[in-house]
PDB file of N, CA and C in Angstrom:
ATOM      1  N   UNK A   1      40.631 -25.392   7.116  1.00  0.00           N
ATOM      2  CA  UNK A   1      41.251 -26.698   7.309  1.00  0.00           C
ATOM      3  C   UNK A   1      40.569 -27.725   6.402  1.00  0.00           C
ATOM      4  N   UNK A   2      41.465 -28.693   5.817  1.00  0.00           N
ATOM      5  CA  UNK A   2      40.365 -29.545   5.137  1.00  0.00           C
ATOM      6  C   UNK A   2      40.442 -30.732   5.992  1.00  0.00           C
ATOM      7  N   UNK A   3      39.072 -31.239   5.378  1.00  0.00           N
ATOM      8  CA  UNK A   3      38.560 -32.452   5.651  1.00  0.00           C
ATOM      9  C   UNK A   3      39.613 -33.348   5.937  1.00  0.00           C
ATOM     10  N   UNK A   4      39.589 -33.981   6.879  1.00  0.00           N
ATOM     11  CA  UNK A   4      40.379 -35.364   7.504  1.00  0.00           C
ATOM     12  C   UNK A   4      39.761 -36.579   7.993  1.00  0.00           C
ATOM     13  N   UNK A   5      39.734 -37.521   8.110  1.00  0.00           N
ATOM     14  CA  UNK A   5      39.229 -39.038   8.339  1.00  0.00           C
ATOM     15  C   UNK A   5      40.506 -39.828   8.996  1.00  0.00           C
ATOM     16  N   UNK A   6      39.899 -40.138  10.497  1.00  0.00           N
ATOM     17  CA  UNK A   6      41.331 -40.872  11.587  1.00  0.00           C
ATOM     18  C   UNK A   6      40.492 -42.452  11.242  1.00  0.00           C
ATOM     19  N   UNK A   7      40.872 -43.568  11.263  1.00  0.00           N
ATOM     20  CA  UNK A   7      40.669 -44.821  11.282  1.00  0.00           C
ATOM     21  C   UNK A   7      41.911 -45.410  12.046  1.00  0.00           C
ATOM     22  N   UNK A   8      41.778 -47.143  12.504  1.00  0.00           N
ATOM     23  CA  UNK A   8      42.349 -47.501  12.616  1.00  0.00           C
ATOM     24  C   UNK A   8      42.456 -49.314  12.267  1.00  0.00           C
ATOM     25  N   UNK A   9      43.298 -49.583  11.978  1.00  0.00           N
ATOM     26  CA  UNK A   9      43.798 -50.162  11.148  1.00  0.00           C
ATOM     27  C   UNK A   9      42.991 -52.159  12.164  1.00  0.00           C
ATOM     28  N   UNK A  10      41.764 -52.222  12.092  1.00  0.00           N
ATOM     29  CA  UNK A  10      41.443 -53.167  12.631  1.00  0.00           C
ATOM     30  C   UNK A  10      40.573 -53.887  11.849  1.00  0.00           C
ATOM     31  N   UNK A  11      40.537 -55.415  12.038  1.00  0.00           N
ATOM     32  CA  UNK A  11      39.931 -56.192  11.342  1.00  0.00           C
ATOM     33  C   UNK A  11      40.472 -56.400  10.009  1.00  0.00           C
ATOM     34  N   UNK A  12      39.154 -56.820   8.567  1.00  0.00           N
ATOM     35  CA  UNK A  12      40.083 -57.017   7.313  1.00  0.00           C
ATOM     36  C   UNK A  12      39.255 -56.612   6.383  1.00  0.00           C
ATOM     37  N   UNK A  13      38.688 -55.005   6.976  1.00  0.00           N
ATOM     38  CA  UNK A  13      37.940 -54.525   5.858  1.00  0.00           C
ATOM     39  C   UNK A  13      38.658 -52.891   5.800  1.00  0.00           C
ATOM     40  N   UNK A  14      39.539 -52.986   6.733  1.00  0.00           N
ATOM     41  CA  UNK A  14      39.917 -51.216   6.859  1.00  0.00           C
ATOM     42  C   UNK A  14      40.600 -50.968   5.422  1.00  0.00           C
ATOM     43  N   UNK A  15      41.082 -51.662   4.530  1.00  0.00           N
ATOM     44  CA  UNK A  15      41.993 -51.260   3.117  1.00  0.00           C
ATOM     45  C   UNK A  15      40.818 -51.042   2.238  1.00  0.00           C
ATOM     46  N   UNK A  16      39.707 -51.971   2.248  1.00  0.00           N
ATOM     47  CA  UNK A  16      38.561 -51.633   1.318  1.00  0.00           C
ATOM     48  C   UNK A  16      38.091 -49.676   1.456  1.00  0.00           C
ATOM     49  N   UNK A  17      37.968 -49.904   2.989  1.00  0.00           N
ATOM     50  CA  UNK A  17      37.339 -48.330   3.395  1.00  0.00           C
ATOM     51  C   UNK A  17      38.367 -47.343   3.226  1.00  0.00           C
ATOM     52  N   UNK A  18      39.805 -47.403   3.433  1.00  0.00           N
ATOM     53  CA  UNK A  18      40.853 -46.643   3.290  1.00  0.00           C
ATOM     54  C   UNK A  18      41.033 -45.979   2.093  1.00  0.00           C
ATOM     55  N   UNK A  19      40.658 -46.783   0.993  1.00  0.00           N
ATOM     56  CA  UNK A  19      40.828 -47.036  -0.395  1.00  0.00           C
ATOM     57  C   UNK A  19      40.118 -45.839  -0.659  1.00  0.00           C
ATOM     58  N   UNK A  20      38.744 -46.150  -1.046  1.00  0.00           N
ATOM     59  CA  UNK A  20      37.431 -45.586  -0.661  1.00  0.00           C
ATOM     60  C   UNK A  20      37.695 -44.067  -0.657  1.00  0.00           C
ATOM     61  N   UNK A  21      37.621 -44.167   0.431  1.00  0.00           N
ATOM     62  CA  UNK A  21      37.959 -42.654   1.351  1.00  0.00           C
ATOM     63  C   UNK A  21      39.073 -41.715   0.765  1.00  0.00           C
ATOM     64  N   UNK A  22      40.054 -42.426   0.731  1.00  0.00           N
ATOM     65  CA  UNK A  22      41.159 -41.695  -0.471  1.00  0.00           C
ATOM     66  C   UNK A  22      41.101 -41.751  -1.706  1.00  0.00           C
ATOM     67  N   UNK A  23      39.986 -42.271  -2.610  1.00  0.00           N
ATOM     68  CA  UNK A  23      39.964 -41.906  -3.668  1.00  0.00           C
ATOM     69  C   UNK A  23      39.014 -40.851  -3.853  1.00  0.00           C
ATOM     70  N   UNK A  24      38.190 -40.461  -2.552  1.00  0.00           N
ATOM     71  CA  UNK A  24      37.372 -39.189  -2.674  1.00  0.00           C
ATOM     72  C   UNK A  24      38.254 -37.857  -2.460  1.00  0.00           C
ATOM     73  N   UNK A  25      39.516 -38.117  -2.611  1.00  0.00           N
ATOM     74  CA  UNK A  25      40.194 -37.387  -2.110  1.00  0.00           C
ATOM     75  C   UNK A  25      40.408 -36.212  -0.854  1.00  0.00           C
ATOM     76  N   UNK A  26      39.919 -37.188   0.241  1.00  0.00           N
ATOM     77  CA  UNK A  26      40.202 -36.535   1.811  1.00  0.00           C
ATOM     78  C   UNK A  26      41.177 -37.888   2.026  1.00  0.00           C
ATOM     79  N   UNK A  27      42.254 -36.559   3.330  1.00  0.00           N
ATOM     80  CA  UNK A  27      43.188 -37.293   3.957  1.00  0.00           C
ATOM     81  C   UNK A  27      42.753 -38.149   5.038  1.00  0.00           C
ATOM     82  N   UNK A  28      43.544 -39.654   4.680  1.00  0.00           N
ATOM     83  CA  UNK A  28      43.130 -40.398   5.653  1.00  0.00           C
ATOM     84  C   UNK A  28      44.077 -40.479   6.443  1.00  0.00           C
ATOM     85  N   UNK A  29      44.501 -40.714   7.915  1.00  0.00           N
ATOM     86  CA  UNK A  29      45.154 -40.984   8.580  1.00  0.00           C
ATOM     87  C   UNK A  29      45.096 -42.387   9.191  1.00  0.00           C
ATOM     88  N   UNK A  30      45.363 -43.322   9.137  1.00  0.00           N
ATOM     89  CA  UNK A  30      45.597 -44.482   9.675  1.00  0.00           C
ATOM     90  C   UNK A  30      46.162 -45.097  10.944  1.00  0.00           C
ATOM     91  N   UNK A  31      45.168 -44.314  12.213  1.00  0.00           N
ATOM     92  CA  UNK A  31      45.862 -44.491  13.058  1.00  0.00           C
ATOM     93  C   UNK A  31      46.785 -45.772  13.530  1.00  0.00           C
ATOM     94  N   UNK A  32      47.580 -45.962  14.365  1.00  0.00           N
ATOM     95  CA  UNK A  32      48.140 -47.233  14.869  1.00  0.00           C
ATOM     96  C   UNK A  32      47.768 -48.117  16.316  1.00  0.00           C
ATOM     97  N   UNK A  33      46.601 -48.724  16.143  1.00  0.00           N
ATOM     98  CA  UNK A  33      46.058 -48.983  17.463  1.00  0.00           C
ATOM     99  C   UNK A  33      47.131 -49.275  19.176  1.00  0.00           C
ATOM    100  N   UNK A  34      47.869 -49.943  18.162  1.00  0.00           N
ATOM    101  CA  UNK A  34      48.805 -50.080  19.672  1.00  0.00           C
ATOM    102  C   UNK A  34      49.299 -48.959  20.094  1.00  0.00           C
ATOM    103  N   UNK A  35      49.581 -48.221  19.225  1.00  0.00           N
ATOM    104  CA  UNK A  35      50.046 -46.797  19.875  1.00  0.00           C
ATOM    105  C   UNK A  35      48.712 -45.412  20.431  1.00  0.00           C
ATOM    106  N   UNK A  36      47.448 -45.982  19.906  1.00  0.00           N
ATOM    107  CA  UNK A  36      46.905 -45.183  20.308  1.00  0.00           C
ATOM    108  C   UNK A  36      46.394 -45.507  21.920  1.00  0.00           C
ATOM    109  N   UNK A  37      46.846 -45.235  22.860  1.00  0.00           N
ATOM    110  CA  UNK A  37      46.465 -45.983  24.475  1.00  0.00           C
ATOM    111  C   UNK A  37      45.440 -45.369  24.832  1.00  0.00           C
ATOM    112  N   UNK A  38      45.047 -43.882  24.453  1.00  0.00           N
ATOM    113  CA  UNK A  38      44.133 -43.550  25.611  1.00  0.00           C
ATOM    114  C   UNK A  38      42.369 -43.737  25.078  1.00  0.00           C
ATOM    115  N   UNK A  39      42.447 -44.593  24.325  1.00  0.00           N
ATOM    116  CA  UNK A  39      41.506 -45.715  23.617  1.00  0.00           C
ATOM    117  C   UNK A  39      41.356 -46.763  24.761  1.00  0.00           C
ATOM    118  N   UNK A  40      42.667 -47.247  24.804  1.00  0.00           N
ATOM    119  CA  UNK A  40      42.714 -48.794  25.399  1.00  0.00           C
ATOM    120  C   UNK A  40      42.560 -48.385  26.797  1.00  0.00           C
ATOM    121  N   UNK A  41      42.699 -47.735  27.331  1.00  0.00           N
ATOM    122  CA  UNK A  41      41.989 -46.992  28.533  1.00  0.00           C
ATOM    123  C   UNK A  41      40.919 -46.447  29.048  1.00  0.00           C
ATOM    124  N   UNK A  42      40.271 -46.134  28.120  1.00  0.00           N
ATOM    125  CA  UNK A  42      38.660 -45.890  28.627  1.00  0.00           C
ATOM    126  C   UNK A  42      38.129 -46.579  29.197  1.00  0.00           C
ATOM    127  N   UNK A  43      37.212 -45.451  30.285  1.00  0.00           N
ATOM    128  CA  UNK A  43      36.451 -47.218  31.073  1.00  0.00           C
ATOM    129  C   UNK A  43      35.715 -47.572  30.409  1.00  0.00           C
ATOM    130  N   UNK A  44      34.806 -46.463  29.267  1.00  0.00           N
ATOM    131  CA  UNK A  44      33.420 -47.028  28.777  1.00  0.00           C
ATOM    132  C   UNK A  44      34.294 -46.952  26.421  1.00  0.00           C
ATOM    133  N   UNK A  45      33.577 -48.687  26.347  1.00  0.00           N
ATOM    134  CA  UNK A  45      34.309 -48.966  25.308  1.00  0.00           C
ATOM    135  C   UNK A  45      33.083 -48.968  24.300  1.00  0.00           C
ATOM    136  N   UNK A  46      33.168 -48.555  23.567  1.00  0.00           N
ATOM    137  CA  UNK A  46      32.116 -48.515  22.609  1.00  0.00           C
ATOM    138  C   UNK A  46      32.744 -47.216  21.063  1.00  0.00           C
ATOM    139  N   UNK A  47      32.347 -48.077  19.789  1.00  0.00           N
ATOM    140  CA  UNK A  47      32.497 -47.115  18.825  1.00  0.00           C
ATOM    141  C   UNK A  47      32.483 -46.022  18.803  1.00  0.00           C
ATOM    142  N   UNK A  48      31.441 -45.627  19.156  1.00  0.00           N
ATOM    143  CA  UNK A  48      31.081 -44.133  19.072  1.00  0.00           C
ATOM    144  C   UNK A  48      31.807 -43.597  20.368  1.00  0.00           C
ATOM    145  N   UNK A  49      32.501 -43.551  21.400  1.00  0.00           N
ATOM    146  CA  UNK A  49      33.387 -43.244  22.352  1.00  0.00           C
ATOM    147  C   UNK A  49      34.979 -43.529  21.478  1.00  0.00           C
ATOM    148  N   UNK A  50      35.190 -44.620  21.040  1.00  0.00           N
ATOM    149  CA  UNK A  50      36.054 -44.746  20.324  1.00  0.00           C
ATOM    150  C   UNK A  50      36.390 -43.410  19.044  1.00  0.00           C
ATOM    151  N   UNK A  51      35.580 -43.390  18.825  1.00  0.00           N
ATOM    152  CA  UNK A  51      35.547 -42.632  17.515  1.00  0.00           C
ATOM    153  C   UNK A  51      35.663 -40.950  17.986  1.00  0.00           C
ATOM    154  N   UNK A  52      34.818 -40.865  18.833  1.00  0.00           N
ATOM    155  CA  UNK A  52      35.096 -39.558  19.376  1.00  0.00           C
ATOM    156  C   UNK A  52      36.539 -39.342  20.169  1.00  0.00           C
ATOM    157  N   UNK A  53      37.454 -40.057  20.711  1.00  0.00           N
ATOM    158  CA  UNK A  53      38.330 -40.137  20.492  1.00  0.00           C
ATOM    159  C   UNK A  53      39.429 -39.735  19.789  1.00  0.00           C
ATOM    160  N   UNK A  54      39.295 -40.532  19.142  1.00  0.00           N
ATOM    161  CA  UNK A  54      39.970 -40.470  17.810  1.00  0.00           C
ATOM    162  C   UNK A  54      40.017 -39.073  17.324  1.00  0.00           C
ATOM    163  N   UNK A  55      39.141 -38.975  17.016  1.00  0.00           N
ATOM    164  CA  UNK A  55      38.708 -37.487  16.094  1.00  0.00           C
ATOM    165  C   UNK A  55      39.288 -36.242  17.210  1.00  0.00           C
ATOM    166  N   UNK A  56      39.285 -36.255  18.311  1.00  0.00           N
ATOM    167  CA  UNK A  56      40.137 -35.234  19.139  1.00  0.00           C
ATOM    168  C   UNK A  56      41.281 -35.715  19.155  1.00  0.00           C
ATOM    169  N   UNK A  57      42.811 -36.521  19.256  1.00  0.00           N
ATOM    170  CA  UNK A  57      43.744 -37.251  18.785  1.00  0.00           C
ATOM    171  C   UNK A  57      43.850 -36.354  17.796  1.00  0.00           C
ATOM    172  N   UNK A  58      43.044 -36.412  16.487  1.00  0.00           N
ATOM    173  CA  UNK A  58      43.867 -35.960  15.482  1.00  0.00           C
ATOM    174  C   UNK A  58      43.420 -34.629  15.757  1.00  0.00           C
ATOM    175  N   UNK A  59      43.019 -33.988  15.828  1.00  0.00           N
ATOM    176  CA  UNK A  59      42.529 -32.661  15.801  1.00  0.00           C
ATOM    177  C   UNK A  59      43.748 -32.022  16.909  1.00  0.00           C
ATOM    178  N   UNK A  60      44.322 -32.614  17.897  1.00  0.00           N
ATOM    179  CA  UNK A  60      45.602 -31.884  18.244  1.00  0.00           C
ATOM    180  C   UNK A  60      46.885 -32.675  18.102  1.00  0.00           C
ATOM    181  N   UNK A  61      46.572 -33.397  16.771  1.00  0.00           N
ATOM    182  CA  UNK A  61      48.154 -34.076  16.469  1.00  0.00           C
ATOM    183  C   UNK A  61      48.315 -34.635  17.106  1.00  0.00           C
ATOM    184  N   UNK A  62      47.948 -35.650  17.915  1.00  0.00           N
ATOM    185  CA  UNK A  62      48.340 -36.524  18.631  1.00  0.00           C
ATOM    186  C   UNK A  62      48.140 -38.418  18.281  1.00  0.00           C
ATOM    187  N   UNK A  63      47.782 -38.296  17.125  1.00  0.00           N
ATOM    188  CA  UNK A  63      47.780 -39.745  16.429  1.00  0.00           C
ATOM    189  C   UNK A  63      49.217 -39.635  15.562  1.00  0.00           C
ATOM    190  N   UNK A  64      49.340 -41.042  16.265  1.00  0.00           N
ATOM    191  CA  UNK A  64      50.571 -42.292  15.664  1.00  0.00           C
ATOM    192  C   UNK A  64      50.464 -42.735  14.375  1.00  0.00           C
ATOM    193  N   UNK A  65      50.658 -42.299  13.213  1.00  0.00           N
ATOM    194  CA  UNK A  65      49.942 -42.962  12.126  1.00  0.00           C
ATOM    195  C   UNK A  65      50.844 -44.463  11.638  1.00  0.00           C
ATOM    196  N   UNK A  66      50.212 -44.780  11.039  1.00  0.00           N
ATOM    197  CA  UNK A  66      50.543 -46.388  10.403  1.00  0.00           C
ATOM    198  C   UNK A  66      51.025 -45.926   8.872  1.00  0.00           C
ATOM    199  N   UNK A  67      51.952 -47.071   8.456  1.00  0.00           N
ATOM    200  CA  UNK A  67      52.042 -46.907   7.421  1.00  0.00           C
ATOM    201  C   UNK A  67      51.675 -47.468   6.294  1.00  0.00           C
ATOM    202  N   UNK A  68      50.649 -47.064   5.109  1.00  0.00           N
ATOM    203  CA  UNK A  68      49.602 -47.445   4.586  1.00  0.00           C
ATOM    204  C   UNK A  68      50.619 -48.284   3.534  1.00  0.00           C
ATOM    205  N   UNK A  69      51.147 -48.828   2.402  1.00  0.00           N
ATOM    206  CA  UNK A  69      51.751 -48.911   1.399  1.00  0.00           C
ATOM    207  C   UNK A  69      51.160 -48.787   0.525  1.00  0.00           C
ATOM    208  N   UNK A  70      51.153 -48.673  -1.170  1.00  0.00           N
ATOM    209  CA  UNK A  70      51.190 -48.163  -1.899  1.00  0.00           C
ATOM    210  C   UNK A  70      49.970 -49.047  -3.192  1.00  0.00           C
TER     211      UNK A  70
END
């Protein structure tokens, strides 16, 4: 399987890092926060819970992706 990278599309530095990341050529996925809920549901909120998250989401297809433009 190759390398993958889930983010999501918050604040106004995620295009700098998106950029970045895809010019090392791994796929980025861009998640869509509003659609990702079982984020916004955790009792305990923190990055690194966030992130671990995430990273299971994509690992069974279950991220909403955003659409990056061009």
């Amino acid at each position: 399987m190759d390398d993958q990278v889930v983010m999501e599309s918050t604040g106004s530095v995620w295009s700098t890092l998106y950029d970045s990341i895809e010019k090392a050529d791994i796929k980025v996925v861009l998640a869509n926060p509003l659609k990702t809920k079982a984020i916004a549901s955790a009792r305990i909120k923190s990055d690194k819970v966030d992130a671990r998250i995430l990273a299971h989401l994509l690992r069974v297809d279950l991220i909403s992706p955003s659409y990056v433009p061009p």
